[in-house]
N, C-alpha and C. Protein backbone atom coordinates (compact mmCIF):
# COMPACT_ATOMS: atom_id res chain seq x y z
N UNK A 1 66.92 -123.83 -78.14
CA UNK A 1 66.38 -124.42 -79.34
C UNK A 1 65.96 -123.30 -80.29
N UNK A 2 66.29 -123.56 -81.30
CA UNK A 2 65.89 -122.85 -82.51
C UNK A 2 64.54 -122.85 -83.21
N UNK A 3 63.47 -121.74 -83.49
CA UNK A 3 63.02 -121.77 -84.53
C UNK A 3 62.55 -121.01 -85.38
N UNK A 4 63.07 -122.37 -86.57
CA UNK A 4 63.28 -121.55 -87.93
C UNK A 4 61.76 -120.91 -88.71
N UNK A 5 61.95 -119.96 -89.32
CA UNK A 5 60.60 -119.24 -89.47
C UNK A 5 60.89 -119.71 -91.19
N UNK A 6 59.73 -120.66 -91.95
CA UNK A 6 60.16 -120.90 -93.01
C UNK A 6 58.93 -119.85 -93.77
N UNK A 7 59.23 -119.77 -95.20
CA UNK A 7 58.58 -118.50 -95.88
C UNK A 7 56.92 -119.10 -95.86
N UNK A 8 56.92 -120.13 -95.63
CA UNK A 8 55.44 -120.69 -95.56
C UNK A 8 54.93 -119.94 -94.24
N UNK A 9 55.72 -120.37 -93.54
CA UNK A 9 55.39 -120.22 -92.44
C UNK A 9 55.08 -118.15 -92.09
N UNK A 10 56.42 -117.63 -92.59
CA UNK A 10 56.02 -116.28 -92.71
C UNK A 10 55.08 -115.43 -93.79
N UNK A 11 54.67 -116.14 -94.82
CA UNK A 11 53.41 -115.80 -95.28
C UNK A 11 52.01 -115.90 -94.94
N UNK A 12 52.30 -117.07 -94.01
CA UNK A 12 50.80 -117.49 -93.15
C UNK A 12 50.74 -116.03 -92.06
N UNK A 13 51.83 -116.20 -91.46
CA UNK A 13 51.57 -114.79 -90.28
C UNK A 13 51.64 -113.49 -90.93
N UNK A 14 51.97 -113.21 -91.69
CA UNK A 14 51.30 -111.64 -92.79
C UNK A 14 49.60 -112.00 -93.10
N UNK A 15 49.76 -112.95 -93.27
CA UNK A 15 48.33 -112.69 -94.08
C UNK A 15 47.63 -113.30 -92.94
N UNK A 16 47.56 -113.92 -91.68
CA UNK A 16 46.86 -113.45 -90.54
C UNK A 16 46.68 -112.19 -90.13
N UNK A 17 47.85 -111.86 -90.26
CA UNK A 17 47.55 -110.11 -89.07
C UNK A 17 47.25 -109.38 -89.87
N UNK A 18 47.28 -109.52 -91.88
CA UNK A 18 46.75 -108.40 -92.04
C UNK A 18 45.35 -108.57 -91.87
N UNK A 19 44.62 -109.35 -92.09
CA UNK A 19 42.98 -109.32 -92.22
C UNK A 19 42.45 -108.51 -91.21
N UNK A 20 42.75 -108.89 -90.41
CA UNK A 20 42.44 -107.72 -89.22
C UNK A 20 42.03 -106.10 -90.15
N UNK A 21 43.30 -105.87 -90.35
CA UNK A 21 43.07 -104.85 -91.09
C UNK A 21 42.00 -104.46 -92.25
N UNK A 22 41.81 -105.45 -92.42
CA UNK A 22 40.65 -104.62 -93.86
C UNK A 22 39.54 -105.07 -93.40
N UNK A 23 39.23 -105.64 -91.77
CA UNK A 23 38.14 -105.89 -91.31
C UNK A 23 37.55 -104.46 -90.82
N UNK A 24 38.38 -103.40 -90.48
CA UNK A 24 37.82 -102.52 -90.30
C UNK A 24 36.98 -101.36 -91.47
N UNK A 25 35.96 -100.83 -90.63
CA UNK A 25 35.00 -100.43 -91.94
C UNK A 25 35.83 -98.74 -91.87
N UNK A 26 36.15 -98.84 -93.31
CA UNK A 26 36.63 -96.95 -93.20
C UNK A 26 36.04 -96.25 -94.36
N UNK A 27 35.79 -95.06 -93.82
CA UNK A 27 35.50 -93.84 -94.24
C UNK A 27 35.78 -94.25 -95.85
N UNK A 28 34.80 -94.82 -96.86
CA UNK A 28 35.52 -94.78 -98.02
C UNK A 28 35.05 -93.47 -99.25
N UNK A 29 33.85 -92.93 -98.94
CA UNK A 29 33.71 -91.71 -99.88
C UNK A 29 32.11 -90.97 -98.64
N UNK A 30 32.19 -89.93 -98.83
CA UNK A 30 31.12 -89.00 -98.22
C UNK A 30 30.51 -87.92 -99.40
N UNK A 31 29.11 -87.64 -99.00
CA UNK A 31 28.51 -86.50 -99.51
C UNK A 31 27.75 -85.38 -98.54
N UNK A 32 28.08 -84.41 -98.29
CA UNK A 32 29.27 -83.39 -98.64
C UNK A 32 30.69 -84.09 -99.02
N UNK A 33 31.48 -83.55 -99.89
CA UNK A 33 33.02 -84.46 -99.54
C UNK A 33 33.75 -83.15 -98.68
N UNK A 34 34.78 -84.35 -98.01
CA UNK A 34 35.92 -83.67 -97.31
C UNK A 34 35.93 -82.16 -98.16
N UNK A 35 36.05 -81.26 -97.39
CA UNK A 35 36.93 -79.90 -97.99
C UNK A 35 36.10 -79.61 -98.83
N UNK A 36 34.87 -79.76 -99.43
CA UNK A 36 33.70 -79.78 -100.51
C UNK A 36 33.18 -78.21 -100.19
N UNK A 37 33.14 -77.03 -101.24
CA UNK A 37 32.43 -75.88 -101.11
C UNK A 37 31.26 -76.06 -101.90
N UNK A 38 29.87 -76.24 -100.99
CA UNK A 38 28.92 -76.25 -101.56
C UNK A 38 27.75 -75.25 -101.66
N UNK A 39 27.33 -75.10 -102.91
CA UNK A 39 26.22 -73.83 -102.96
C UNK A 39 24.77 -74.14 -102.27
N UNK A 40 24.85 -73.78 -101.33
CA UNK A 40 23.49 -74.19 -100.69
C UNK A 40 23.55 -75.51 -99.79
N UNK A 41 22.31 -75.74 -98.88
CA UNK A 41 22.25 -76.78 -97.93
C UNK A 41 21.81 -77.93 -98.33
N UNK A 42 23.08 -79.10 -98.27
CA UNK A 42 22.48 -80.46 -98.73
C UNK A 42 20.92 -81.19 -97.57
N UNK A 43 20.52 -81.60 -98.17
CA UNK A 43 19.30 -82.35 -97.06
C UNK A 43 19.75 -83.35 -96.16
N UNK A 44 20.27 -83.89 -97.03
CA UNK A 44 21.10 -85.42 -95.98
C UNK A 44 22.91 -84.91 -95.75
N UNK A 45 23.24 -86.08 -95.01
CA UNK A 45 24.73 -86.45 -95.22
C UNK A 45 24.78 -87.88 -95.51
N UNK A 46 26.05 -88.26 -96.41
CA UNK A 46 25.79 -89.19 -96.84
C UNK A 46 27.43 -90.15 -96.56
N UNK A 47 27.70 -91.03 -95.79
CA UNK A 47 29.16 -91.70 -95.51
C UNK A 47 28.94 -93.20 -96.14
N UNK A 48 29.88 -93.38 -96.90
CA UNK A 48 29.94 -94.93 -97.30
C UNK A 48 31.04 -95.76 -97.08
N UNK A 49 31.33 -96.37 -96.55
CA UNK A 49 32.28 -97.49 -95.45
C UNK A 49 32.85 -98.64 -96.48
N UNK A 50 33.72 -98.94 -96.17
CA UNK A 50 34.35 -100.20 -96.79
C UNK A 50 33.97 -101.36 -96.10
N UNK A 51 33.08 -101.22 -95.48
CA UNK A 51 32.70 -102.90 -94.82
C UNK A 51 31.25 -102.50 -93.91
N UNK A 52 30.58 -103.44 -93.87
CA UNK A 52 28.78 -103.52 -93.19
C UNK A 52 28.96 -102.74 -92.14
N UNK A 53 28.24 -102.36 -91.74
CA UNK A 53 28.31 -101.54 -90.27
C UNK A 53 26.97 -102.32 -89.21
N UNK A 54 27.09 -101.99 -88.61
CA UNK A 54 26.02 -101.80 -86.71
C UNK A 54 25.62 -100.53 -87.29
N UNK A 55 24.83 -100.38 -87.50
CA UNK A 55 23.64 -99.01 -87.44
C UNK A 55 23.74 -98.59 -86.15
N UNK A 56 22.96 -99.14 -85.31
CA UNK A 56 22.56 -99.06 -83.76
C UNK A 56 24.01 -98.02 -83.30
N UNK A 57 24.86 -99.04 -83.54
CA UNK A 57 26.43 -98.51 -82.64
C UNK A 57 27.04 -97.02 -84.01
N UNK A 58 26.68 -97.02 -84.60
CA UNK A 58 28.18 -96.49 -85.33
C UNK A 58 26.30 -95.04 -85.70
N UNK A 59 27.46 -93.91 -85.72
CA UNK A 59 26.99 -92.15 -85.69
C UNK A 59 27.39 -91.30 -86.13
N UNK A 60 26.73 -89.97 -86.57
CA UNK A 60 27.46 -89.09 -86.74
C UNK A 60 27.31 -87.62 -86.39
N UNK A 61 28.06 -86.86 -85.64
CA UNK A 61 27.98 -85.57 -84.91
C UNK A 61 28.11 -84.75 -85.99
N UNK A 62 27.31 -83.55 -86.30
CA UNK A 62 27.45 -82.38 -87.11
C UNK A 62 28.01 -81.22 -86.30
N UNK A 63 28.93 -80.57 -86.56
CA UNK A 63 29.35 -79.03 -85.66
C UNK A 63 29.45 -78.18 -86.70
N UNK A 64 28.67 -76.97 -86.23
CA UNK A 64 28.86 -75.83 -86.86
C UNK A 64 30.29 -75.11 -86.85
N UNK A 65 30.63 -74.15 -87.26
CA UNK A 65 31.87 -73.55 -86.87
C UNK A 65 32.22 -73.04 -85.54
N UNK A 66 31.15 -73.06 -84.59
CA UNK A 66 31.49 -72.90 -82.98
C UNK A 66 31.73 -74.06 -82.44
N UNK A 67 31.54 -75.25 -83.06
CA UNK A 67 31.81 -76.15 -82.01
C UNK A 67 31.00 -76.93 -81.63
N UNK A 68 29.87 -76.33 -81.42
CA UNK A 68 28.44 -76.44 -81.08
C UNK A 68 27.34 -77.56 -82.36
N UNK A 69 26.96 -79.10 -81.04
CA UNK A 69 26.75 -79.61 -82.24
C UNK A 69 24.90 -79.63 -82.94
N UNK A 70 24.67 -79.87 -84.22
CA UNK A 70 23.81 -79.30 -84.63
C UNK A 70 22.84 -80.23 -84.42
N UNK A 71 21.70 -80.32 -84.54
CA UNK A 71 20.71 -81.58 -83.91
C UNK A 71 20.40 -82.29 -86.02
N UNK A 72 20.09 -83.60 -85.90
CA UNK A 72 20.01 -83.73 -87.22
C UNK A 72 19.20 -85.37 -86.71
N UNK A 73 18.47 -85.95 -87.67
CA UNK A 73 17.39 -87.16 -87.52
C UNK A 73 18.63 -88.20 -87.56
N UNK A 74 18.03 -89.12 -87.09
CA UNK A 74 17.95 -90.39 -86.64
C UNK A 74 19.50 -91.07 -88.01
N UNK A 75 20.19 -91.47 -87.80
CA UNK A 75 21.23 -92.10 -88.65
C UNK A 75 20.64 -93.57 -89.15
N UNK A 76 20.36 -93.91 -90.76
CA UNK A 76 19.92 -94.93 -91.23
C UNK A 76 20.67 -95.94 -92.14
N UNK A 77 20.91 -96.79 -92.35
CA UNK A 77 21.36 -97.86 -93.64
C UNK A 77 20.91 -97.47 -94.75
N UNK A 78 21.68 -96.99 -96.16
CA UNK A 78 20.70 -96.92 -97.13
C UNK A 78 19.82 -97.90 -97.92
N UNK A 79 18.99 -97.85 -98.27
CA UNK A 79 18.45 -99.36 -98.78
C UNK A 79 18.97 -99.96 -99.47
N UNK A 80 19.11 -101.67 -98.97
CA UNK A 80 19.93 -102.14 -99.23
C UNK A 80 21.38 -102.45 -99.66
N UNK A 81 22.04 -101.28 -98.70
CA UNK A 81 23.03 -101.04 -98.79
C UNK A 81 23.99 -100.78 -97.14
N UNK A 82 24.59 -102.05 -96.58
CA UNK A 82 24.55 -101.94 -95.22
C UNK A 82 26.23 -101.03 -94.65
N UNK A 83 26.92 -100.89 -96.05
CA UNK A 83 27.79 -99.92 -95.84
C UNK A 83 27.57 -98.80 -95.92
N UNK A 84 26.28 -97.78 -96.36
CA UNK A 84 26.43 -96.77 -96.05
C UNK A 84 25.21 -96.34 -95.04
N UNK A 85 25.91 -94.69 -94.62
CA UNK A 85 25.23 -94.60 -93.53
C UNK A 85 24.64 -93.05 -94.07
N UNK A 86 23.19 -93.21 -93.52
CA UNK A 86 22.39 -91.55 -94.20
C UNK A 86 21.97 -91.08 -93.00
N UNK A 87 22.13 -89.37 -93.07
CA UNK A 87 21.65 -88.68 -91.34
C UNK A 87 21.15 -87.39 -92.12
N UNK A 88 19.68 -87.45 -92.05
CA UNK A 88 19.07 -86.47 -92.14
C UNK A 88 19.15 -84.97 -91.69
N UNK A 89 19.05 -84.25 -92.36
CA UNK A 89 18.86 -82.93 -92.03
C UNK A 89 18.05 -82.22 -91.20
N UNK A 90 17.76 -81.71 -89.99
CA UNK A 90 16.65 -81.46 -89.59
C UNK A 90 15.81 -79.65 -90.11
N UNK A 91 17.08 -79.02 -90.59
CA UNK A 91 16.41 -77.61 -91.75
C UNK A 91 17.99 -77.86 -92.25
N UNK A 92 17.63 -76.66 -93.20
CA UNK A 92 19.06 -76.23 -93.98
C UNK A 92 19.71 -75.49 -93.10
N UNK A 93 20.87 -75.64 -93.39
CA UNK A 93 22.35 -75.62 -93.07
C UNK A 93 22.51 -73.41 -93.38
N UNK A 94 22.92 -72.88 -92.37
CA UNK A 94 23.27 -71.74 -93.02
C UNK A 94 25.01 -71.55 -93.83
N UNK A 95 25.22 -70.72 -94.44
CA UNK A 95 26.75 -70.57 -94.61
C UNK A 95 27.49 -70.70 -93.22
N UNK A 96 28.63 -71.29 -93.69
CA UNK A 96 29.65 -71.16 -92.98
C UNK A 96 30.38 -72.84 -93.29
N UNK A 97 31.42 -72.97 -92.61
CA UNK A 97 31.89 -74.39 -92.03
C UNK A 97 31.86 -74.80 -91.26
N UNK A 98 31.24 -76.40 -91.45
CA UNK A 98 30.76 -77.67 -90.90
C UNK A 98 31.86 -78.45 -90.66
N UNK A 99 31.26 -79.38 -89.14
CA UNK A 99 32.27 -80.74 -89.01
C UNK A 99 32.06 -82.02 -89.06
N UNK A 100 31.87 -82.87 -89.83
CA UNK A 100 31.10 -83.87 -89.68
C UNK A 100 32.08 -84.90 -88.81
N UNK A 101 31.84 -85.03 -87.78
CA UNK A 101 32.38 -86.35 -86.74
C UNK A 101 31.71 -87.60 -86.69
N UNK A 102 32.41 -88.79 -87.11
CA UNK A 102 31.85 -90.24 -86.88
C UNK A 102 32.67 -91.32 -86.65
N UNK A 103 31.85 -92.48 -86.09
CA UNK A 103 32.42 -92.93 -85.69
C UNK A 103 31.50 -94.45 -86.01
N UNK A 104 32.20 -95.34 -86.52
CA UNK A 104 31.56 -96.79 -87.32
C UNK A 104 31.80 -98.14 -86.26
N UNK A 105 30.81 -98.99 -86.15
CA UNK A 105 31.16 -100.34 -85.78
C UNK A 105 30.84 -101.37 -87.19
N UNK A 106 32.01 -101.87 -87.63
CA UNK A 106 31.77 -102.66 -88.34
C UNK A 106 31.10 -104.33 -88.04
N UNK A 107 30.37 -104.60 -88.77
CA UNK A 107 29.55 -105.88 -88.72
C UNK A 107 30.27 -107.03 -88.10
N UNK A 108 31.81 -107.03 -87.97
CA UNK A 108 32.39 -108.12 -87.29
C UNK A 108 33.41 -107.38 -85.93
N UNK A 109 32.46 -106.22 -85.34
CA UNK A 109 32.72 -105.11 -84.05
C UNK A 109 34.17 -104.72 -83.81
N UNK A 110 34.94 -104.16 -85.28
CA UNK A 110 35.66 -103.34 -85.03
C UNK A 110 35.23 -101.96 -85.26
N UNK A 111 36.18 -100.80 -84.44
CA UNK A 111 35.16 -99.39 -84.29
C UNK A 111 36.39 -98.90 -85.33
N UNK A 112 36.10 -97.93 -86.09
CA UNK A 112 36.68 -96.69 -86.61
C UNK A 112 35.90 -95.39 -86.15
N UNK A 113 36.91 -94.57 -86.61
CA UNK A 113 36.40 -92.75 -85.79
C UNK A 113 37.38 -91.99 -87.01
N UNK A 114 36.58 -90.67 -87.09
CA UNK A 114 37.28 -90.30 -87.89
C UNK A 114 36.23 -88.27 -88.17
N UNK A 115 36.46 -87.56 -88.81
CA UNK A 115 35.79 -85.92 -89.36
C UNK A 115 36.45 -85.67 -90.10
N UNK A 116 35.71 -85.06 -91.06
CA UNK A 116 35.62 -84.37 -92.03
C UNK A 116 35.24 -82.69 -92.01
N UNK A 117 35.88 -82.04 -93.00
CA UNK A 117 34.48 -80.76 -92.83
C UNK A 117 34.31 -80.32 -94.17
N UNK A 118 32.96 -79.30 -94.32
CA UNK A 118 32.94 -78.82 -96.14
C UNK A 118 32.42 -77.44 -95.56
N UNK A 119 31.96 -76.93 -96.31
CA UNK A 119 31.74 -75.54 -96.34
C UNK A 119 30.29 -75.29 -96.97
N UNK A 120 29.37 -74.84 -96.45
CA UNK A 120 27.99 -74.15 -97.27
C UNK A 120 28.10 -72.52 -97.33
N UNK A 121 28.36 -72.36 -98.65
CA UNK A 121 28.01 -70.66 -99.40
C UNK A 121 26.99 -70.67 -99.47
N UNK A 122 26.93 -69.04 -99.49
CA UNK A 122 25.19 -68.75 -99.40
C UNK A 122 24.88 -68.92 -101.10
């Protein structure tokens, strides 16, 4: 038996499987930015997501240029704002290049992962 896939029918299954897709929360702008040479040590880091996040679940690792990761406060929601995510500084940053590693649970528990790095001049 045959069946026929009519364009109704194949527009319904595109636009099922894509949603999926833009359910996930991604990386949509950061401060430091990607590849960013900055004069001096920012206080925060700053990631903003295309979709709500889990605070609790979703983080972010700082590495210096060894590898070695840097200790930094507690990761927060900005107010009233449940796509982005703020991670305190715990001192300034010396020169060199940084890695920022994270990793998001979006509000309807899909995960993204993803790093960046920028650079602090003295």
């Amino acid at each position: 038996m045959k069946c026929p896939i009519t364009p109704a029918l194949a527009l319904a299954i595109c636009l099922l499987s894509a949603s999926g897709a833009f359910a996930h929360a991604h990386l949509a702008a950061e401060t430091p930015s990607a590849d960013d040479v900055i004069a001096g040590s920012p206080a925060t880091l700053s990631l903003s997501f295309s979709e709500g996040l889990e605070v609790g679940l979703s983080g972010v690792t700082l590495k210096g240029a060894d590898g070695q990761p840097i200790p930094t406060g507690a990761v927060s929601l900005a107010p009233g704002d449940n796509k982005q995510m703020s991670v305190p500084l715990n001192g300034p940053l010396a020169a060199g290049e940084y890695t920022v590693e994270w990793h998001a649970l979006s509000k309807d528990g899909h995960t993204t992962h993803g790093s960046y790095q920028f650079t602090v001049r003295p």
